[in-house]
PDB file of N, CA and C in Angstrom:
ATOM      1  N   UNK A   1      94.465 118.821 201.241  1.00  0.00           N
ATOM      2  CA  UNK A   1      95.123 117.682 201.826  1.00  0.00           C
ATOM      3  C   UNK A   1      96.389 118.163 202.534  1.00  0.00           C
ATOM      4  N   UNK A   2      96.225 117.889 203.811  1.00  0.00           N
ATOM      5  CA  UNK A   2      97.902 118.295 204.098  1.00  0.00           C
ATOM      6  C   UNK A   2      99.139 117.396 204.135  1.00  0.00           C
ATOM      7  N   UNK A   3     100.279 118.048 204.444  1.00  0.00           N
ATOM      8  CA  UNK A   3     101.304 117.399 203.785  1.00  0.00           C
ATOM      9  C   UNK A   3     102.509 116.296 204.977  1.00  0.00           C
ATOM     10  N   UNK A   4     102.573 115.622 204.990  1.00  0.00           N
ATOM     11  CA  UNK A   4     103.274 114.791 206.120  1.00  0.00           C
ATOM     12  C   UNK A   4     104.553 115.378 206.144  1.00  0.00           C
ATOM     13  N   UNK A   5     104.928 115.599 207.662  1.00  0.00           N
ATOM     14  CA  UNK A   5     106.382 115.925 207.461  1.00  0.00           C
ATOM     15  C   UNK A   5     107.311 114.782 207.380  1.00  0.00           C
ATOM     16  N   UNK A   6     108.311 115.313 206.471  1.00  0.00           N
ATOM     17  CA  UNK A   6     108.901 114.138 206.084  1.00  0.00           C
ATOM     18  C   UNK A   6     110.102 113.808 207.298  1.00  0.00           C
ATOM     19  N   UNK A   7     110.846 114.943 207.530  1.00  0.00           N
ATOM     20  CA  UNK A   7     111.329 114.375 208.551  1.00  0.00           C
ATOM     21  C   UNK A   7     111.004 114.725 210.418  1.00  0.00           C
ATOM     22  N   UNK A   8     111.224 114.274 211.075  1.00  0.00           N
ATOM     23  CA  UNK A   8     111.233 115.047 212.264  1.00  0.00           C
ATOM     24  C   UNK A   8     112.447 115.725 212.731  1.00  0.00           C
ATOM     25  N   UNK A   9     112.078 116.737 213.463  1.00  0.00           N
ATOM     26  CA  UNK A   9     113.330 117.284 213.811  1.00  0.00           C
ATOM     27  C   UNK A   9     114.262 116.634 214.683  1.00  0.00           C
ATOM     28  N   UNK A  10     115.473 116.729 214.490  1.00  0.00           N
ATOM     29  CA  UNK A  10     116.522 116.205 215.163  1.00  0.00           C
ATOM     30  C   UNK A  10     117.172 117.096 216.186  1.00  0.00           C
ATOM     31  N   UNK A  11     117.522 116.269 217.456  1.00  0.00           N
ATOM     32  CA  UNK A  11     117.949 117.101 218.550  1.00  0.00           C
ATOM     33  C   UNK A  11     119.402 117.925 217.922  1.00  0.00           C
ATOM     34  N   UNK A  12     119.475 119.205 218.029  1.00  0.00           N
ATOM     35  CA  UNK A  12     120.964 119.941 218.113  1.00  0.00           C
ATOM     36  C   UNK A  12     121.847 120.092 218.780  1.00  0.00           C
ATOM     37  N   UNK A  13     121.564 120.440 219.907  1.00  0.00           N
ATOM     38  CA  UNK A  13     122.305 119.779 221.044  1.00  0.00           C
ATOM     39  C   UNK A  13     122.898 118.952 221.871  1.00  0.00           C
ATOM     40  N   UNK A  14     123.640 118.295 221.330  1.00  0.00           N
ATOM     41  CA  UNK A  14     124.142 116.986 221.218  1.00  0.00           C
ATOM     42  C   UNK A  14     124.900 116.920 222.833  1.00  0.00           C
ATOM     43  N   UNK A  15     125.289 118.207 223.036  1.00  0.00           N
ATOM     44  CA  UNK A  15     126.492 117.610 224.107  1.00  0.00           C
ATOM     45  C   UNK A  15     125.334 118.861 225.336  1.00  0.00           C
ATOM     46  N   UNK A  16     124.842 118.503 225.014  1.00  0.00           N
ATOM     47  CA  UNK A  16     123.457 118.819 226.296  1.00  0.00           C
ATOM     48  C   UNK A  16     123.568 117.468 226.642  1.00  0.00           C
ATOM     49  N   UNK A  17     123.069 116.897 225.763  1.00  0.00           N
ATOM     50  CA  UNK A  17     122.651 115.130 225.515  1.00  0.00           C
ATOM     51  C   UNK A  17     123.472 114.356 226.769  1.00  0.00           C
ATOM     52  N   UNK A  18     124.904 114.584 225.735  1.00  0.00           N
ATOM     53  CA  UNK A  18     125.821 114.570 226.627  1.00  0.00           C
ATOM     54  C   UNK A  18     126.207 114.655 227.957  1.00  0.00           C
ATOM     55  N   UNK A  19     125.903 115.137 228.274  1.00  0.00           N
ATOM     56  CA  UNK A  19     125.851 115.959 229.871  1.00  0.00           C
ATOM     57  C   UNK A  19     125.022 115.199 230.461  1.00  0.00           C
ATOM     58  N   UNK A  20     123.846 115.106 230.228  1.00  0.00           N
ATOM     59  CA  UNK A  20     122.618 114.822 230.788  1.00  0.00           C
ATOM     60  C   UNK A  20     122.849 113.276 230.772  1.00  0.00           C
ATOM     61  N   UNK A  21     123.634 112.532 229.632  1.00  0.00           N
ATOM     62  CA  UNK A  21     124.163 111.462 230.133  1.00  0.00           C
ATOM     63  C   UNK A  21     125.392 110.480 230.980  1.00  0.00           C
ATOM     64  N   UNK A  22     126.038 111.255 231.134  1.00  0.00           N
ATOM     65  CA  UNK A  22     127.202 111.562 231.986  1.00  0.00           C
ATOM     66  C   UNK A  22     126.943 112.503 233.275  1.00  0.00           C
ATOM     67  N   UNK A  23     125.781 112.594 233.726  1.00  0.00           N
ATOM     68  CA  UNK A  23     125.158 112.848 234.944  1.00  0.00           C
ATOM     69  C   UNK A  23     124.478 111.925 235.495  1.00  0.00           C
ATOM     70  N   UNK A  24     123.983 110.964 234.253  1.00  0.00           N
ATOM     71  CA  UNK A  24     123.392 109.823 234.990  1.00  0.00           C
ATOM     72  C   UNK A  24     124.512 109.141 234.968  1.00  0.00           C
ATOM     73  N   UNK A  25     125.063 108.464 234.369  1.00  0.00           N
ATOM     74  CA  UNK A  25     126.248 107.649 234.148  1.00  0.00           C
ATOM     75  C   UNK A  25     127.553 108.447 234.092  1.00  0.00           C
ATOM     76  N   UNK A  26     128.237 109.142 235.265  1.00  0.00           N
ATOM     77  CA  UNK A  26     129.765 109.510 235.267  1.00  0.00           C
ATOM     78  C   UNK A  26     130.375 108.353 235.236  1.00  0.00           C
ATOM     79  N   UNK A  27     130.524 106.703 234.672  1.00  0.00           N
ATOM     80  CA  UNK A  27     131.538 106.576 234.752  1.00  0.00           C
ATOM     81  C   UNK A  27     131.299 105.693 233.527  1.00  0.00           C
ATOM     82  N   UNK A  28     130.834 106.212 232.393  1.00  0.00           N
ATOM     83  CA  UNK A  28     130.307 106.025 231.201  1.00  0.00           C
ATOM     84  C   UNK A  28     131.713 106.331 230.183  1.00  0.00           C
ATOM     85  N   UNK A  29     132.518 105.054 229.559  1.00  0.00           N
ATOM     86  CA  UNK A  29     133.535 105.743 228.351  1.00  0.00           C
ATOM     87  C   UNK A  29     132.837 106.109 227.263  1.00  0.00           C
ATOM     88  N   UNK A  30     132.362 105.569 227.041  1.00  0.00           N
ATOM     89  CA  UNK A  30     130.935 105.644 226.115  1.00  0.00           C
ATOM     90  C   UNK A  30     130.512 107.258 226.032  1.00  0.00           C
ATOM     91  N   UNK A  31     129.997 107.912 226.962  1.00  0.00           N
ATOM     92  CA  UNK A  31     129.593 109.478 227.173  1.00  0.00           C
ATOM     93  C   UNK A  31     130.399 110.080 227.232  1.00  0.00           C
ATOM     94  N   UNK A  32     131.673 109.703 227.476  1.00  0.00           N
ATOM     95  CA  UNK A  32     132.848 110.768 227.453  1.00  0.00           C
ATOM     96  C   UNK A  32     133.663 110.634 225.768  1.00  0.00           C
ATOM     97  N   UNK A  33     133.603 109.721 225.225  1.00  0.00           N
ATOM     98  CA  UNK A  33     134.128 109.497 223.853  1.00  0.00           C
ATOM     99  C   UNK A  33     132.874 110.128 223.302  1.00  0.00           C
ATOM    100  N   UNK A  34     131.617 109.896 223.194  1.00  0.00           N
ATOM    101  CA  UNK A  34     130.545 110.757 222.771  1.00  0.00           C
ATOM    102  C   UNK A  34     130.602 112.406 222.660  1.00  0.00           C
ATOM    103  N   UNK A  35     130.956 112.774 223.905  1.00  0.00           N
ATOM    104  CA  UNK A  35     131.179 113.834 224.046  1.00  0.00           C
ATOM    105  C   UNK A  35     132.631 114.426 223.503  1.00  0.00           C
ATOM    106  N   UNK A  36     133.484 113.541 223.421  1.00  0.00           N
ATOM    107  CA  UNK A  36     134.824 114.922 222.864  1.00  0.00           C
ATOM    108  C   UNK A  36     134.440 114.518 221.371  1.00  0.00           C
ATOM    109  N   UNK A  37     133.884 113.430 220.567  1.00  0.00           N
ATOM    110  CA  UNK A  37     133.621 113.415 219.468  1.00  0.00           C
ATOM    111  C   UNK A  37     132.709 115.156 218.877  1.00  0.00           C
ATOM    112  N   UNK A  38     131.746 115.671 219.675  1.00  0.00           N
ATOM    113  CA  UNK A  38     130.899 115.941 219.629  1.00  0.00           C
ATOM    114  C   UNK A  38     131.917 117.677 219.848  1.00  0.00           C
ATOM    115  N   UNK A  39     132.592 118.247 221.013  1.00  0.00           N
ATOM    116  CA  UNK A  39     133.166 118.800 220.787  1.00  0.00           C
ATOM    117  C   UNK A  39     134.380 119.345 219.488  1.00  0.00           C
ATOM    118  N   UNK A  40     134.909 117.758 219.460  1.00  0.00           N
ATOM    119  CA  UNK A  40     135.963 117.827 218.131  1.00  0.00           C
ATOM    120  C   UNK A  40     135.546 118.401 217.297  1.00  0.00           C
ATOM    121  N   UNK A  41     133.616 117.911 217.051  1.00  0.00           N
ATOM    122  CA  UNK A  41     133.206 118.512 215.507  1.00  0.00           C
ATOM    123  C   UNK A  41     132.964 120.070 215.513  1.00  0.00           C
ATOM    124  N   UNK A  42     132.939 120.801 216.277  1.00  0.00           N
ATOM    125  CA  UNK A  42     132.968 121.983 216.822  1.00  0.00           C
ATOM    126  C   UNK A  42     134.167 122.953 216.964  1.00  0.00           C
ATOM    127  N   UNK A  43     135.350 122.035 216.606  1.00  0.00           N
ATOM    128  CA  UNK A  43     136.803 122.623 216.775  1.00  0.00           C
ATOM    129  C   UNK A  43     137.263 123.469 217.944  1.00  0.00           C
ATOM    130  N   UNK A  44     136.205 122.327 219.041  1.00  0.00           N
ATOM    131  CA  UNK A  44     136.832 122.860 220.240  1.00  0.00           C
ATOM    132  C   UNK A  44     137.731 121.680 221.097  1.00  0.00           C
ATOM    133  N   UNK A  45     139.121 122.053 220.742  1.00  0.00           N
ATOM    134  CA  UNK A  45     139.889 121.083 220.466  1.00  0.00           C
ATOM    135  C   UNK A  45     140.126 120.190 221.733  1.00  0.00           C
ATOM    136  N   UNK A  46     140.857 121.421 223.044  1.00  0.00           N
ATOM    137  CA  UNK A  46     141.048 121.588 224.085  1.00  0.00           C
ATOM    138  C   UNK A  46     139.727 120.751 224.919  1.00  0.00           C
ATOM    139  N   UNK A  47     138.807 120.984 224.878  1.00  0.00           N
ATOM    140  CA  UNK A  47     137.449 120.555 225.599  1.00  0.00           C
ATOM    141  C   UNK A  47     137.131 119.235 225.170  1.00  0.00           C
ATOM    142  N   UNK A  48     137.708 118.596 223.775  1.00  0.00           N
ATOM    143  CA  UNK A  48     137.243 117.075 223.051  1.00  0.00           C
ATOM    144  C   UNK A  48     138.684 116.162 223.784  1.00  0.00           C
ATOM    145  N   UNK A  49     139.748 117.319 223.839  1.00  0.00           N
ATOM    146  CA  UNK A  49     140.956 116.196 224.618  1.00  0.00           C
ATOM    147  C   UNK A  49     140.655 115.868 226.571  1.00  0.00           C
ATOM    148  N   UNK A  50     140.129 117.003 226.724  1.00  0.00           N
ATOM    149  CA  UNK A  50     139.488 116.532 227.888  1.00  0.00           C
ATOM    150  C   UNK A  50     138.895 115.531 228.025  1.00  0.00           C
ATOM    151  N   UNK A  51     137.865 115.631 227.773  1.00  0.00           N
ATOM    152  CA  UNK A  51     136.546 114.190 227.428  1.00  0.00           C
ATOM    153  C   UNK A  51     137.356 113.191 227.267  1.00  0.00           C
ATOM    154  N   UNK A  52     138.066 113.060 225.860  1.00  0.00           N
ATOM    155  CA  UNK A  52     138.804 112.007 225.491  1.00  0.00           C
ATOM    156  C   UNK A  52     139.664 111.491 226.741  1.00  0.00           C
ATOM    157  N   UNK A  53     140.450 112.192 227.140  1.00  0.00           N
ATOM    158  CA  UNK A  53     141.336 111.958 228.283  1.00  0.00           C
ATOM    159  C   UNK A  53     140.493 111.095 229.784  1.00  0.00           C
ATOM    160  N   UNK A  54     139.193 111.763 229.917  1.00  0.00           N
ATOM    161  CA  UNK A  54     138.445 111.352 230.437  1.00  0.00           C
ATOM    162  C   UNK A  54     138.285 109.906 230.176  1.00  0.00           C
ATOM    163  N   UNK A  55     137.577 109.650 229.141  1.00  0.00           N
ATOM    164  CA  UNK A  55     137.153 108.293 228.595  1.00  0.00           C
ATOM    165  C   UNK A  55     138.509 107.374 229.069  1.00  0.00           C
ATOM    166  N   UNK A  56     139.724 107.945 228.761  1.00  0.00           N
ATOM    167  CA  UNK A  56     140.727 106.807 228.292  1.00  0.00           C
ATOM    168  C   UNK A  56     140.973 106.811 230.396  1.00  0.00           C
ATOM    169  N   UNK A  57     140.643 107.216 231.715  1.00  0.00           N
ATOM    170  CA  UNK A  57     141.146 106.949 232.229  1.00  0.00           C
ATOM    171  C   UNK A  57     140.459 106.081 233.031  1.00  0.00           C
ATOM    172  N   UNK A  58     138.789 106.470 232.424  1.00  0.00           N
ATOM    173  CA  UNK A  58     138.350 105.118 232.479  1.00  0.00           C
ATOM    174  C   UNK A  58     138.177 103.548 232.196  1.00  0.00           C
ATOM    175  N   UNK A  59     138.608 103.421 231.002  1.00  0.00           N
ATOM    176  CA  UNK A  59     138.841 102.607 230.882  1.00  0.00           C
ATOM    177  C   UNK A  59     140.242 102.851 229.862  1.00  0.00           C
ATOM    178  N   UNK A  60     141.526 102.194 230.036  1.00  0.00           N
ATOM    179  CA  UNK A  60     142.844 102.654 229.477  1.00  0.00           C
ATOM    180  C   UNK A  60     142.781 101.527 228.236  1.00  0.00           C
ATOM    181  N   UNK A  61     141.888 100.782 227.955  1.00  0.00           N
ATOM    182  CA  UNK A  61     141.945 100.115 226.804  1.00  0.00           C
ATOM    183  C   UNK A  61     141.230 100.096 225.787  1.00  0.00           C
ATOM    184  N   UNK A  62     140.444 101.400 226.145  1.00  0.00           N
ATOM    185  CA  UNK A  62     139.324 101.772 225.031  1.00  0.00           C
ATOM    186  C   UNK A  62     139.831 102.226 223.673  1.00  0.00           C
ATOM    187  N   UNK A  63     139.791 101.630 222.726  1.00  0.00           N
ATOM    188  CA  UNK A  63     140.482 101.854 221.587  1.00  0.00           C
ATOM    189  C   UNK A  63     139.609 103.761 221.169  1.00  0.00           C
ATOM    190  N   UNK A  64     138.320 103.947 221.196  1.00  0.00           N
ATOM    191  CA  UNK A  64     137.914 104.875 220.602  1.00  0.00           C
ATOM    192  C   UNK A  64     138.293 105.927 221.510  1.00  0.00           C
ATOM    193  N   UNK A  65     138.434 106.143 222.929  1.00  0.00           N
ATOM    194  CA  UNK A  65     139.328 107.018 223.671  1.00  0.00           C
ATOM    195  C   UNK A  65     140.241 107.405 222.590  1.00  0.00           C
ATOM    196  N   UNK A  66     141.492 106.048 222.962  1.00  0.00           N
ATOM    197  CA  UNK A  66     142.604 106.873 222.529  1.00  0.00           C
ATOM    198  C   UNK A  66     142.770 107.265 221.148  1.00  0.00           C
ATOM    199  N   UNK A  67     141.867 106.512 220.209  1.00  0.00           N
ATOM    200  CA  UNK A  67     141.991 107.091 218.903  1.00  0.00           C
ATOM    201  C   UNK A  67     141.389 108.533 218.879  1.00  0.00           C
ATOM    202  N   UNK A  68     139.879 108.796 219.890  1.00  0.00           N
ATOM    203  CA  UNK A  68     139.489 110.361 219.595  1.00  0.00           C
ATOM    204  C   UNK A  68     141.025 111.072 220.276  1.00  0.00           C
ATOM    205  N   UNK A  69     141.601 110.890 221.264  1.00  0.00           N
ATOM    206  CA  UNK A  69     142.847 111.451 221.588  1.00  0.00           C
ATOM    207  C   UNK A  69     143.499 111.663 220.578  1.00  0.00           C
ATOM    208  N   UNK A  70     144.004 110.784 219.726  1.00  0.00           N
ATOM    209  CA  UNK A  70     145.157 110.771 218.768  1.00  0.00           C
ATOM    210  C   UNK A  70     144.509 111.860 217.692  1.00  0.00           C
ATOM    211  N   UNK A  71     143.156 112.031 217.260  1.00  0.00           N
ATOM    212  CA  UNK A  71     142.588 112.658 216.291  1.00  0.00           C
ATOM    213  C   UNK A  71     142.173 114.542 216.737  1.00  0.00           C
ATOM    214  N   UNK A  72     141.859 114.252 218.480  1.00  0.00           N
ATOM    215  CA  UNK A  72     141.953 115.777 218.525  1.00  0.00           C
ATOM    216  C   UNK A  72     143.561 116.244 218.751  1.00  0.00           C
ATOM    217  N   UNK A  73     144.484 115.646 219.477  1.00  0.00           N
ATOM    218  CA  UNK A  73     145.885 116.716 219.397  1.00  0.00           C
ATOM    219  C   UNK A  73     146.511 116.503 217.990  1.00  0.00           C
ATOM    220  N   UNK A  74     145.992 115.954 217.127  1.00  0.00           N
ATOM    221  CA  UNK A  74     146.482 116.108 215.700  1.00  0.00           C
ATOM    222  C   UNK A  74     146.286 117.011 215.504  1.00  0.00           C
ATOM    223  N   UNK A  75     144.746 117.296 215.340  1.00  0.00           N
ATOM    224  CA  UNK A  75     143.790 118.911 214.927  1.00  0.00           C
ATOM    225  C   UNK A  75     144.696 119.790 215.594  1.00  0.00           C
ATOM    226  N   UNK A  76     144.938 119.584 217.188  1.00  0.00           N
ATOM    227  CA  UNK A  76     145.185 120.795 217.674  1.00  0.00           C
ATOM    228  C   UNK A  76     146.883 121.003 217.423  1.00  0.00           C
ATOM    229  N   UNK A  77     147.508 120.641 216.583  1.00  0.00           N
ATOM    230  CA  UNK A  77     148.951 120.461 216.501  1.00  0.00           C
ATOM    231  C   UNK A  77     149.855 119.796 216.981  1.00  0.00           C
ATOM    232  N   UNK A  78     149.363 119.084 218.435  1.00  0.00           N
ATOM    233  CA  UNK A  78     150.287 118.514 219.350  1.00  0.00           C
ATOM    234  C   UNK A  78     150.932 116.736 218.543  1.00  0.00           C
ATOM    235  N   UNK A  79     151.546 117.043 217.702  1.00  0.00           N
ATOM    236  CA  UNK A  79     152.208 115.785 217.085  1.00  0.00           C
ATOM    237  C   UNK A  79     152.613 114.754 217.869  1.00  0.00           C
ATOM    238  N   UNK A  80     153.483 114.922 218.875  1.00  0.00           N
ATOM    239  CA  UNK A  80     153.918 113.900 219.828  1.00  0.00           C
ATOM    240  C   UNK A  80     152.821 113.747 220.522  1.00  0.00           C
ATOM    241  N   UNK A  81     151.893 113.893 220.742  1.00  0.00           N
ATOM    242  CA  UNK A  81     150.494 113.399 221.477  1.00  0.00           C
ATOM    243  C   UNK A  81     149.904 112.447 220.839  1.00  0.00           C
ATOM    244  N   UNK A  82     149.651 113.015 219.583  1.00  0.00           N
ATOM    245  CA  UNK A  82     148.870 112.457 218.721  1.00  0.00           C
ATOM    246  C   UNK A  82     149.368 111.243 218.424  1.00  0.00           C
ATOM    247  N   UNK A  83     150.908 111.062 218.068  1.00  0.00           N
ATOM    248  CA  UNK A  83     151.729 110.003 218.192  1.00  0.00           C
ATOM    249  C   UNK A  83     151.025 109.048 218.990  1.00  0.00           C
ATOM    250  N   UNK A  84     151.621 109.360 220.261  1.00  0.00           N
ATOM    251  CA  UNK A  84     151.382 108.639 221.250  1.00  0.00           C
ATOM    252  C   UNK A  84     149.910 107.698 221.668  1.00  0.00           C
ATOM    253  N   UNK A  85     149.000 108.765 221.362  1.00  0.00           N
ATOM    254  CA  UNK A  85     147.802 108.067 221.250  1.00  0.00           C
ATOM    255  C   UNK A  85     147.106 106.488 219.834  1.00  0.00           C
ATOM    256  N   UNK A  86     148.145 107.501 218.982  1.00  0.00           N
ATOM    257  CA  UNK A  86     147.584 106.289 217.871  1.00  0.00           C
ATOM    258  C   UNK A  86     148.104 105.015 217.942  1.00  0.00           C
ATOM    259  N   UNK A  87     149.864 105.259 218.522  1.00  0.00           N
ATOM    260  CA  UNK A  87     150.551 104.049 219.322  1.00  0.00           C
ATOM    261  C   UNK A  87     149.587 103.485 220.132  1.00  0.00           C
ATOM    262  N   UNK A  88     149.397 103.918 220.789  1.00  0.00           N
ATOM    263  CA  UNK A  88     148.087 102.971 221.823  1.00  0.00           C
ATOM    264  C   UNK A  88     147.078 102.272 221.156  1.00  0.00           C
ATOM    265  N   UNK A  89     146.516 102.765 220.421  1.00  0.00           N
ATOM    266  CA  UNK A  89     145.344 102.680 219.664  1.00  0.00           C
ATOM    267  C   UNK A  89     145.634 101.740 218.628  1.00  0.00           C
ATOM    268  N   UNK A  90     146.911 101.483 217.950  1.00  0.00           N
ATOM    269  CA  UNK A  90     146.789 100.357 217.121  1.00  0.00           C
ATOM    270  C   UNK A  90     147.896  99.013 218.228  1.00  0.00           C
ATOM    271  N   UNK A  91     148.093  99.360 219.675  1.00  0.00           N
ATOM    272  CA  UNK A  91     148.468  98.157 220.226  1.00  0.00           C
ATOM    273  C   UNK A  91     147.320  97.492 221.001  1.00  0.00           C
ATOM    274  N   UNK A  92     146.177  98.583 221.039  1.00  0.00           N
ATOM    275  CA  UNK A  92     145.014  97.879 221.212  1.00  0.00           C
ATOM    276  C   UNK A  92     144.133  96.635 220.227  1.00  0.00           C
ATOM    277  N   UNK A  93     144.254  97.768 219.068  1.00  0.00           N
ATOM    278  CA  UNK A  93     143.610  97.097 217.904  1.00  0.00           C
ATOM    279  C   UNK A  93     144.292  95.537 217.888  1.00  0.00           C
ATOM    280  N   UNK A  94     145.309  95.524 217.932  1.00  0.00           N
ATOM    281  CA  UNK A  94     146.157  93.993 217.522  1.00  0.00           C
ATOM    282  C   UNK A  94     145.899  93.142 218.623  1.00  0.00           C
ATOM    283  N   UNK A  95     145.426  93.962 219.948  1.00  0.00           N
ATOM    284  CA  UNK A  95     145.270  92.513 220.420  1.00  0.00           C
ATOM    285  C   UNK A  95     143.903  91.603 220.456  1.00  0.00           C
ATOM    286  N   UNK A  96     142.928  92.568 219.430  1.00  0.00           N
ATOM    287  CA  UNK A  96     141.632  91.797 219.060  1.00  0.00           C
ATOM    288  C   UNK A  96     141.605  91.332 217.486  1.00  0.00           C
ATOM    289  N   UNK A  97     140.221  90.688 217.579  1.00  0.00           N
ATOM    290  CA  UNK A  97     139.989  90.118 216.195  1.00  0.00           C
ATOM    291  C   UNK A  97     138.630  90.957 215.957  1.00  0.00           C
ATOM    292  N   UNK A  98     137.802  91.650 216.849  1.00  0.00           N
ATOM    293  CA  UNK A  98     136.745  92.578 216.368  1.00  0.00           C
ATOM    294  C   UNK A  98     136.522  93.116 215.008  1.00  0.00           C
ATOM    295  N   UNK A  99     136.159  93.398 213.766  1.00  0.00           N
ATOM    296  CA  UNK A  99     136.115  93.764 213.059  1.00  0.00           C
ATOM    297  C   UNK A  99     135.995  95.492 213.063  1.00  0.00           C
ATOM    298  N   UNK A 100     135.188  96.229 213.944  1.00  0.00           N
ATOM    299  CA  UNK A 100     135.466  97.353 214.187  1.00  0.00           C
ATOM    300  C   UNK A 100     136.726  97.908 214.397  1.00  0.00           C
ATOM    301  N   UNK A 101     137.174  97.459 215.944  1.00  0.00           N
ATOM    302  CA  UNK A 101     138.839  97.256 216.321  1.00  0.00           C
ATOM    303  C   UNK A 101     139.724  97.075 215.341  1.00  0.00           C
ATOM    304  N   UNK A 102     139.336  96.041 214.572  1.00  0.00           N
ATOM    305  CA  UNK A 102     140.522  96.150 213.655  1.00  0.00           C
ATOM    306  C   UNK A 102     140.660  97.097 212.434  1.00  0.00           C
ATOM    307  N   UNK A 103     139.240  97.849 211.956  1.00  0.00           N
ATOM    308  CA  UNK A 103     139.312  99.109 211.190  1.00  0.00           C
ATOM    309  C   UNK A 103     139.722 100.081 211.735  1.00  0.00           C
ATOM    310  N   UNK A 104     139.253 100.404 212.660  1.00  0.00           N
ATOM    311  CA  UNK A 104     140.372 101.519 213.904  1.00  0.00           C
ATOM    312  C   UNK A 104     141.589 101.522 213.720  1.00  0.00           C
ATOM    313  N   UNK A 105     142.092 100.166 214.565  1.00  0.00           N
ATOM    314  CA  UNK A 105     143.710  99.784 214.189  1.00  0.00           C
ATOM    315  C   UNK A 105     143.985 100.443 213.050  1.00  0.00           C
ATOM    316  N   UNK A 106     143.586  99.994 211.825  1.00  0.00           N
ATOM    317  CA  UNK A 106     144.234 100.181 210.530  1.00  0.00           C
ATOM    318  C   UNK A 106     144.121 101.611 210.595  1.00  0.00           C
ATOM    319  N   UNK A 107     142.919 102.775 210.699  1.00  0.00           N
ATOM    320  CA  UNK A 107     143.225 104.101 210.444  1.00  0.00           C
ATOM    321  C   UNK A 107     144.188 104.690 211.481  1.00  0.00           C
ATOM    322  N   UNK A 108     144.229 104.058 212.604  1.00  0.00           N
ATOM    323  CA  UNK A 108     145.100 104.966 213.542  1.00  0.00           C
ATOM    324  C   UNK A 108     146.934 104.508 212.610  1.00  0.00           C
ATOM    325  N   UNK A 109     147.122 103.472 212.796  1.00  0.00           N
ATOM    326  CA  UNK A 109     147.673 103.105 211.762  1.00  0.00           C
ATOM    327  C   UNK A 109     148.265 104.209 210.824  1.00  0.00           C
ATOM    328  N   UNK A 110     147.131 104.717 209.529  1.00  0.00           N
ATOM    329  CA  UNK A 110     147.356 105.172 208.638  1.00  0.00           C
ATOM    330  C   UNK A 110     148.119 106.900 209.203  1.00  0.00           C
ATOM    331  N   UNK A 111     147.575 107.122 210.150  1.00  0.00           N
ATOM    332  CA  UNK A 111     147.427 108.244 210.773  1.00  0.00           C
ATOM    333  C   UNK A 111     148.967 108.445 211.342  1.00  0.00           C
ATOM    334  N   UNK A 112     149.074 107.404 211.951  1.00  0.00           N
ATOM    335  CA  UNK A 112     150.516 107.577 212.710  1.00  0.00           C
ATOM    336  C   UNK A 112     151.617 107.648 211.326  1.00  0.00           C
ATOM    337  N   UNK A 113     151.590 106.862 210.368  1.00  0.00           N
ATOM    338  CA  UNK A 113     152.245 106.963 209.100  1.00  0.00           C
ATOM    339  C   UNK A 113     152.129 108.431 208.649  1.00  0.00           C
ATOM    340  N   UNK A 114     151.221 109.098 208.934  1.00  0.00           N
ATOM    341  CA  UNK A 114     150.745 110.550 207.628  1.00  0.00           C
ATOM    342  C   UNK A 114     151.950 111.558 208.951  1.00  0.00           C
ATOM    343  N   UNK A 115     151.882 110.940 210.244  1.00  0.00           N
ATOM    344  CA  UNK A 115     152.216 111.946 211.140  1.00  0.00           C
ATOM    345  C   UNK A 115     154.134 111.748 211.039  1.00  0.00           C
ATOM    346  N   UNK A 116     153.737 110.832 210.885  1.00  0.00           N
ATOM    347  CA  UNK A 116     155.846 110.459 210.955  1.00  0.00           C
ATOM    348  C   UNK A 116     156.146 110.706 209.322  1.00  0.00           C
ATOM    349  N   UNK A 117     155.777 111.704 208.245  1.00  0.00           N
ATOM    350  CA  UNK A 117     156.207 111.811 207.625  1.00  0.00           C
ATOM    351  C   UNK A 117     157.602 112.669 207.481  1.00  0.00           C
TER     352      UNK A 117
END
């Protein structure tokens, strides 16, 4: 009897993915927050603030922009960046009632607190 695979394989290449979607769609915040997420996890810090930077100049009110902002120049040391971004990121959050948005808010939030210690 043979045996079912249990799972299928999952793509690895994520920021191929990436690419390939932000070639169809360059003006996607969505593919560019995708993508520095996707770098960040890679600890390529420099290349996820890009993206991020990207995302946020597309649209400047994207809460997950500026929070991936605030979360890669943390990683990468840049404190007053990181600042700056989570400032954004929880004056975004407040001006919705979203339930996502407002969990954001609260960690960028927590974040800007851990950073102004």
């Amino acid at each position: 009897m043979a045996k079912k695979k249990a799972v299928e394989e999952a793509p690895t290449d994520f920021l191929a993915a990436h690419k390939q979607e932000i070639a169809a769609h360059p003006n996607s915040t969505v593919a560019f927050v995708d993508k520095g997420w996707s770098h960040l996890s890679r600890g390529e810090y420099d290349q996820a603030l890009e993206a991020f930077e990207k995302a946020a100049a597309l649209d400047s009110r994207s809460l997950d922009a500026q929070y991936g902002l605030g979360a890669a120049a943390r990683l990468k040391g840049d404190k007053a960046r990181a600042i700056q971004a989570f400032q954004r990121a929880v004056a975004i959050s407040e001006a919705s009632t979203d339930a996502k948005v407002t969990m954001m808010g609260k960690m960028a939030r927590w974040s800007l607190r851990e950073l102004q210690k």
